[in-house]
C-alpha atoms as a PDB file:
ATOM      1  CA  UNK A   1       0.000   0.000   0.000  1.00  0.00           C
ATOM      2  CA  UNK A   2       1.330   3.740  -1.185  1.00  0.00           C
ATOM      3  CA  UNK A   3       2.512   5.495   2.121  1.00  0.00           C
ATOM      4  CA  UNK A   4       1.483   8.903  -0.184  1.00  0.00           C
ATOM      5  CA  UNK A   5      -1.032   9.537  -1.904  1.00  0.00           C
ATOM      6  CA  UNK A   6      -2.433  12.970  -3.650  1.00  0.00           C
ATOM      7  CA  UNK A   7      -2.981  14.135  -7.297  1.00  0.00           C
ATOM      8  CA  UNK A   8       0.565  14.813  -8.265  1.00  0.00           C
ATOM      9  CA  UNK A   9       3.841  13.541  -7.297  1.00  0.00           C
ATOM     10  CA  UNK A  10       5.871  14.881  -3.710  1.00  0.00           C
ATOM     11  CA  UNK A  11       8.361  17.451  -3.862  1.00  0.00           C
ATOM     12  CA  UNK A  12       7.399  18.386  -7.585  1.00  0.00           C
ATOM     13  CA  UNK A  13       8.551  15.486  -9.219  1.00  0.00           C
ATOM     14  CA  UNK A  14       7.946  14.471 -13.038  1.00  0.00           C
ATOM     15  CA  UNK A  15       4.417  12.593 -13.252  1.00  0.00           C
ATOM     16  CA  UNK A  16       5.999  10.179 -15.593  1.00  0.00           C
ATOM     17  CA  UNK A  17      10.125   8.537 -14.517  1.00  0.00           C
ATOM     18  CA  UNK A  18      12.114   6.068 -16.579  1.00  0.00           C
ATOM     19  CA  UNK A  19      14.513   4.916 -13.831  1.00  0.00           C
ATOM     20  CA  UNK A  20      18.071   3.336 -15.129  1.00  0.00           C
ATOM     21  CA  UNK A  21      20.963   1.463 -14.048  1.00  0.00           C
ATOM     22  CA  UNK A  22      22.724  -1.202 -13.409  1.00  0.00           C
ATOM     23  CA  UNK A  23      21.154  -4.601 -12.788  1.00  0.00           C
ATOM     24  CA  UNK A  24      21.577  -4.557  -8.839  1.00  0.00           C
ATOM     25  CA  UNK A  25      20.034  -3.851  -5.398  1.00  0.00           C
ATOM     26  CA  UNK A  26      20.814   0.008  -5.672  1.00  0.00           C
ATOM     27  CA  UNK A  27      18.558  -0.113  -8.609  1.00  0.00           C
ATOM     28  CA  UNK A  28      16.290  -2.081  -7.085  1.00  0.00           C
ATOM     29  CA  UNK A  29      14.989  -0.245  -4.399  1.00  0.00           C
ATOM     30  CA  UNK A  30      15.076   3.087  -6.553  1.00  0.00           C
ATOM     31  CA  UNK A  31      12.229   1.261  -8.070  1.00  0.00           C
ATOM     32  CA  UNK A  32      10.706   0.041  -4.499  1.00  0.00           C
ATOM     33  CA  UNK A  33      11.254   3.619  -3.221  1.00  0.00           C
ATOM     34  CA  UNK A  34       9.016   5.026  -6.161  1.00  0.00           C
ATOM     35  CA  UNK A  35       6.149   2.417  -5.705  1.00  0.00           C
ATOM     36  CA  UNK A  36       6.090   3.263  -2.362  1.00  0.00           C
ATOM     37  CA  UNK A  37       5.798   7.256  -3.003  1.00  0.00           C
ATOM     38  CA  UNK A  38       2.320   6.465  -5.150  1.00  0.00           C
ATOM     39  CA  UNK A  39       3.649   5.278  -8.358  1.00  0.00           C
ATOM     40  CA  UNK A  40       2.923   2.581 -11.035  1.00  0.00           C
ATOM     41  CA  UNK A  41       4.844   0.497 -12.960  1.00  0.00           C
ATOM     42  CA  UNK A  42       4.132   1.152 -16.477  1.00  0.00           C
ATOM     43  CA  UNK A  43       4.782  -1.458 -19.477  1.00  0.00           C
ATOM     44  CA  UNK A  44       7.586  -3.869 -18.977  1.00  0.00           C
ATOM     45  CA  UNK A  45      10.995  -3.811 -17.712  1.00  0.00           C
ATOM     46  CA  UNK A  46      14.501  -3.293 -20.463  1.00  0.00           C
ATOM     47  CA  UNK A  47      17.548  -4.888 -20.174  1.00  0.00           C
ATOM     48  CA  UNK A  48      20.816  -4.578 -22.148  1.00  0.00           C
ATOM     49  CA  UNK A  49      24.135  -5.472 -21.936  1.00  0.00           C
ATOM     50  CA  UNK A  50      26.878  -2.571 -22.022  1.00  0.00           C
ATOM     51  CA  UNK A  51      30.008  -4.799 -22.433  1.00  0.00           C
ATOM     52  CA  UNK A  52      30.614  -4.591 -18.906  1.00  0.00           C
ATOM     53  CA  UNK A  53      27.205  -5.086 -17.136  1.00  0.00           C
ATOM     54  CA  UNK A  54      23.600  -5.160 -17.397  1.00  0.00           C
ATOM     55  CA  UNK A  55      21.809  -2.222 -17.627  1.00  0.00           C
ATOM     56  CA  UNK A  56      18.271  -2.161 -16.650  1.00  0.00           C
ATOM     57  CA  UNK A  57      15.164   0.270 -17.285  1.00  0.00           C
ATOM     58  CA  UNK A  58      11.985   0.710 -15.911  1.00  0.00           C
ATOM     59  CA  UNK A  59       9.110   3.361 -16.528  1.00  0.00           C
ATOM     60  CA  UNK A  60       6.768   4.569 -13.246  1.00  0.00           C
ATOM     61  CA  UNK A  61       3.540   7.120 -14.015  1.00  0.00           C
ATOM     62  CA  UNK A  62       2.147   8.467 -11.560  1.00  0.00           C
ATOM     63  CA  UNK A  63      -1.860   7.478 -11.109  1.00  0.00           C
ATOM     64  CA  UNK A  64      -4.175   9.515 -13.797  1.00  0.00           C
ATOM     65  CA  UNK A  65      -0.981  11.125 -14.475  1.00  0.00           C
ATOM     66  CA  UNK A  66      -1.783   9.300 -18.546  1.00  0.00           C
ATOM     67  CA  UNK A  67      -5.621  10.157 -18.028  1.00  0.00           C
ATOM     68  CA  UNK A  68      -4.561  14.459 -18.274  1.00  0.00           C
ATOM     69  CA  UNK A  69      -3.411  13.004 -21.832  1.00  0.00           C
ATOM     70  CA  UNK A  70      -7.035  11.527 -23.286  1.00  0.00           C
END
């Protein structure tokens, strides 16, 4: 369950993220952090390979944040 919850993100942050790096725990709870704040994961997670490591990506909106855009 969100710990926050209003009609636009805390501390004026973008409604929509795409949150980067490599594939570890660090990145991992960058992505736990944001679903806690209120948002969503939207569509699926990226991975690629940089020659040294993987790289992941994953996209949060925040909720209705897509409905301003219909």
């Amino acid at each position: 369950m969100p710990q926050h919850r209003s009609s636009a993100p805390p501390d004026g942050m973008p409604a929509c993220r795409l949150l980067t790096g490599p594939d570890d725990s660090a990145f991992c709870k960058r992505v736990s952090e944001a679903l806690a704040l209120g948002y969503r994961l939207y569509g699926s997670p990226a991975a690629a390979f940089n020659g040294e490591r993987v790289i992941v990506a994953q996209a949060v909106l925040w909720p209705g944040a897509n409905d301003a855009a219909d």
